[in-house]
Structures are given as structure tokens and as C-alpha cells.
Protein backbone atom coordinates (compact mmCIF):
# COMPACT_ATOMS: atom_id res chain seq x y z
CA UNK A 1 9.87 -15.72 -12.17
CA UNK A 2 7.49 -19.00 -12.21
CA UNK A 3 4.30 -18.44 -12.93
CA UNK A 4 4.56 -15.13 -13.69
CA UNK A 5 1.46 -14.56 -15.63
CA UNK A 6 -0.80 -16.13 -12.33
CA UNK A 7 1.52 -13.75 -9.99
CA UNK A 8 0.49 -10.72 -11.99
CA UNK A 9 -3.43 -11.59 -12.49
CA UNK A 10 -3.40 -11.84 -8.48
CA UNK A 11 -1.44 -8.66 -7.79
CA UNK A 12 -3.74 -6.53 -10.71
CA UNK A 13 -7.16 -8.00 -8.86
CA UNK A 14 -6.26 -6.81 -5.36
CA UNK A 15 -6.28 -3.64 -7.26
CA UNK A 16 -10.66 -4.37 -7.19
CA UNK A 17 -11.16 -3.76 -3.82
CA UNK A 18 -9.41 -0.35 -3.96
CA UNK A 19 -10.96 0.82 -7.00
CA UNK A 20 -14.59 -0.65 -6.00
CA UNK A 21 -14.73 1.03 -2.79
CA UNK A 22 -12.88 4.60 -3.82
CA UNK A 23 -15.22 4.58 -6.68
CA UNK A 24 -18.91 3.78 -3.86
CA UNK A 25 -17.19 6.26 -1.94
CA UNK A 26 -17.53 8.76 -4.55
CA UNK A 27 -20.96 8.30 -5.52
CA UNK A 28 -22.76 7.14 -1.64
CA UNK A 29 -20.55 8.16 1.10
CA UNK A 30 -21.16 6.03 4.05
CA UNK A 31 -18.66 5.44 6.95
CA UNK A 32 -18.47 1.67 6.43
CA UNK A 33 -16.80 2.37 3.22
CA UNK A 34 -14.63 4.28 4.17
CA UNK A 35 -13.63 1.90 7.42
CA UNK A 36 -13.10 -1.09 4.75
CA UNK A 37 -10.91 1.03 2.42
CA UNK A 38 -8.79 1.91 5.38
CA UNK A 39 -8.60 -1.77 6.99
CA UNK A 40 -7.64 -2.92 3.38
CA UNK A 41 -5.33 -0.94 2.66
CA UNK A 42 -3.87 -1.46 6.63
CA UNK A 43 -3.94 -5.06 5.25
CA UNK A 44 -2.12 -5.06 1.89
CA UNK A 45 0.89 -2.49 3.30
CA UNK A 46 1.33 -5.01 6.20
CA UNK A 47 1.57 -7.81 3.67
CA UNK A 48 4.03 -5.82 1.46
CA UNK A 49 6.00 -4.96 4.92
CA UNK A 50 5.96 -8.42 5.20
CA UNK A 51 7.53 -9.07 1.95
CA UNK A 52 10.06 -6.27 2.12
CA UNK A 53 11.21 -7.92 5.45
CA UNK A 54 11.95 -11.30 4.23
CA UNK A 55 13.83 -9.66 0.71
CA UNK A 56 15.68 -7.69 3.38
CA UNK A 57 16.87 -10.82 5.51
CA UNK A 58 18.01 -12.94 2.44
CA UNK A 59 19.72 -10.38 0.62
CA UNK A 60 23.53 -9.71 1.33
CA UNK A 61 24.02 -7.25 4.35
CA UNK A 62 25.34 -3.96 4.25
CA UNK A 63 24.69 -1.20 6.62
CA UNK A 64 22.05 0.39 5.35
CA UNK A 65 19.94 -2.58 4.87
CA UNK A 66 19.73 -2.46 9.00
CA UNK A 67 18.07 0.77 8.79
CA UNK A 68 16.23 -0.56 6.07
CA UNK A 69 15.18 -3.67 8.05
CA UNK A 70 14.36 -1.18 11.58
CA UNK A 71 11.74 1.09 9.27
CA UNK A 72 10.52 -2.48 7.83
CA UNK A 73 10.08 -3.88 10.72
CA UNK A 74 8.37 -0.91 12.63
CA UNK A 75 6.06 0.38 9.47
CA UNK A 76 3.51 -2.03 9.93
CA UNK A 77 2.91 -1.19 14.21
CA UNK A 78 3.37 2.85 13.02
CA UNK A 79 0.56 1.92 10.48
CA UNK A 80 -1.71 0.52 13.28
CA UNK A 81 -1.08 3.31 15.33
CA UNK A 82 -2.42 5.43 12.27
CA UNK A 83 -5.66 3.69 11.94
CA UNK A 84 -6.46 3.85 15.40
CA UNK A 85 -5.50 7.54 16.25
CA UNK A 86 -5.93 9.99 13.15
CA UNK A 87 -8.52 10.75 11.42
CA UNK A 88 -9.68 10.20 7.94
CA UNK A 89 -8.06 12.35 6.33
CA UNK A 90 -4.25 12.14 7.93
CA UNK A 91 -4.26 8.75 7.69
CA UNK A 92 -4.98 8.27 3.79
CA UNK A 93 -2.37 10.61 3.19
CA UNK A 94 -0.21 8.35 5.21
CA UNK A 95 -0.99 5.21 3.87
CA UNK A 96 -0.34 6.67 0.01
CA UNK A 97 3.01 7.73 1.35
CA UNK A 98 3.92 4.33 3.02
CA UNK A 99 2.74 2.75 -0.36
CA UNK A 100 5.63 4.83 -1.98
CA UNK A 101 7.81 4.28 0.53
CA UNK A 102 7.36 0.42 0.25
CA UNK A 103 7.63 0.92 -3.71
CA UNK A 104 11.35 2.64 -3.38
CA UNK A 105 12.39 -0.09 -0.58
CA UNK A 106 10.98 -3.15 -3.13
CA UNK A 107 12.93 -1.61 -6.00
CA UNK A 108 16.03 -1.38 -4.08
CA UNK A 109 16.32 -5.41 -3.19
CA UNK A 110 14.06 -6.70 -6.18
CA UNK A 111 15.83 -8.16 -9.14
CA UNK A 112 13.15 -8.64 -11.60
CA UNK A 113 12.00 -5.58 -13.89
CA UNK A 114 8.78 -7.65 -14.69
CA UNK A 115 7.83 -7.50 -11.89
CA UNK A 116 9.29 -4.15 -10.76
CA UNK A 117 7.01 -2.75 -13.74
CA UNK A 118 3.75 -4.19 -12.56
CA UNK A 119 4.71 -3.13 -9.17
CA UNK A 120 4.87 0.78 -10.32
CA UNK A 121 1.81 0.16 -12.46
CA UNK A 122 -0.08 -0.89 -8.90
CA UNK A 123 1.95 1.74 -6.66
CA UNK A 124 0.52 4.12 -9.36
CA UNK A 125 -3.21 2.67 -9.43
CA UNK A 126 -3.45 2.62 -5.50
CA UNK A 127 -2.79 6.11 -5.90
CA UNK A 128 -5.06 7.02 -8.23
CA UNK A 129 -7.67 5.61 -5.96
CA UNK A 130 -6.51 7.59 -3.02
CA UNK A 131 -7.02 11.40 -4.51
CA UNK A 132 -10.62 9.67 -5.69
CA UNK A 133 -11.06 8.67 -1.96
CA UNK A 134 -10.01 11.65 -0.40
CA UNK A 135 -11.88 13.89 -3.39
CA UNK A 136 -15.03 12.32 -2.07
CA UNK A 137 -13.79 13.34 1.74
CA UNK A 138 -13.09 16.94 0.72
CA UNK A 139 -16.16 16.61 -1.28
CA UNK A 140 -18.63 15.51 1.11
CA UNK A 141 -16.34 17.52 3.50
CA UNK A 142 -15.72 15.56 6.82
């Protein structure tokens, strides 16, 4: 993979975000925290959605990419749906599913272990910060 070293210095620093605001959350709960973890976390599965679509299309075709390609393709408006009608907690819980979900479908059409390594690394990270997040929920008990 070119520039594999700049590729994995980007994916490890979107990790910030997650860890900056699960970690606030923890120690000042305030509702705009939690609204920014959700929208950014809305933000990076629709860009991995995104990316799991276009492996999808220019991969060869068998059938089960088309199911595949359906729950690619549809993730990303179910996710939407999520952050506008659950609440706090039922929707983190989703989001570290689809995060697994979108690990399992990546691993499946992605080539390079690399890559596949720092991927599990930050499917395992982002999860991490999701029992911190919803610690501080059941914590501060919303």
C-alpha cells in the first residue's frame, strides 16, 4: 500500500476525537458531548460504509456480495434513522455493533493484513471508548 505509514498516522488520529470526548464525558457530563460523540461517530461509519461500498463494486461478483452491497448500501440511512429516533443509550450500542459489522465486511474484500491489523487495532479502540461513554451514561444515569 503507498504511503502506508501517512495512511496509518491518519486512521490512528481519528481515534482523538473518540477518545477526547468519551474521556470529557466521563469526568463533566454535558449533552453537547455527548451530541458530538454521536454525530462523529454517525460520520466516520458513513465514511467506512462508503469505503466498503466502493471495495464491494470493484471486487469480482458473487452472490453474496449483493447482499453484501444491499446492507452496505442501506447501513448508513438505518444509521441516520438511529440518531434521530433512539435514545442515548440504544443508539451507542448500535453504532459499536455497526463498527463490528463494518470490521467483518472490510476483512472479507480487503487484501492487505497491514492494514487489516490497524483496522482491528481501531475497531478495538472505538470500542474501548464506547463502554467508557456509556459507563459515564449508566454512571450519571440518563
Amino acid at each position: 500500500m503507498k504511503n502506508f505509514k501517512l495512511i496509518k498516522n491518519l486512521c490512528y488520529s481519528g481515534l482523538i476525537p473518540f477518545y477526547f470526548l468519551s474521556i470529557t464525558n466521563l469526568y463533566h457530563y454535558n449533552f453537547i458531548i455527548v451530541d458530538l460523540f454521536s454525530l462523529y461517530s454517525l460520520v466516520i461509519l458513513s465514511f467506512l460504509f462508503g469505503s466498503a461500498w466502493l471495495n464491494l463494486l470493484i471486487t469480482p461478483k458473487k452472490k453474496a456480495d449483493k447482499i453484501l452491497l444491499i446492507i452496505v448500501i442501506l447501513s448508513p440511512i438505518f444509521l441516520l434513522m438511529n440518531e434521530i429516533l433512539s435514545n442515548i443509550k440504544l443508539k451507542f450500542f448500535i453504532y459499536g455493533l455497526f463498527y463490528l459489522i463494518i470490521f467483518y465486511i472490510d476483512k472479507e474484500f480487503i487484501q492487505n493484513k497491514e492494514y487489516l491489523k490497524v483496522r482491528k487495532n481501531l475497531t478495538i479502540n472505538v470500542s474501548i471508548t464506547y463502554l467508557i461513554f456509556l459507563f459515564s451514561i449508566y454512571s450519571n444515569s440518563i
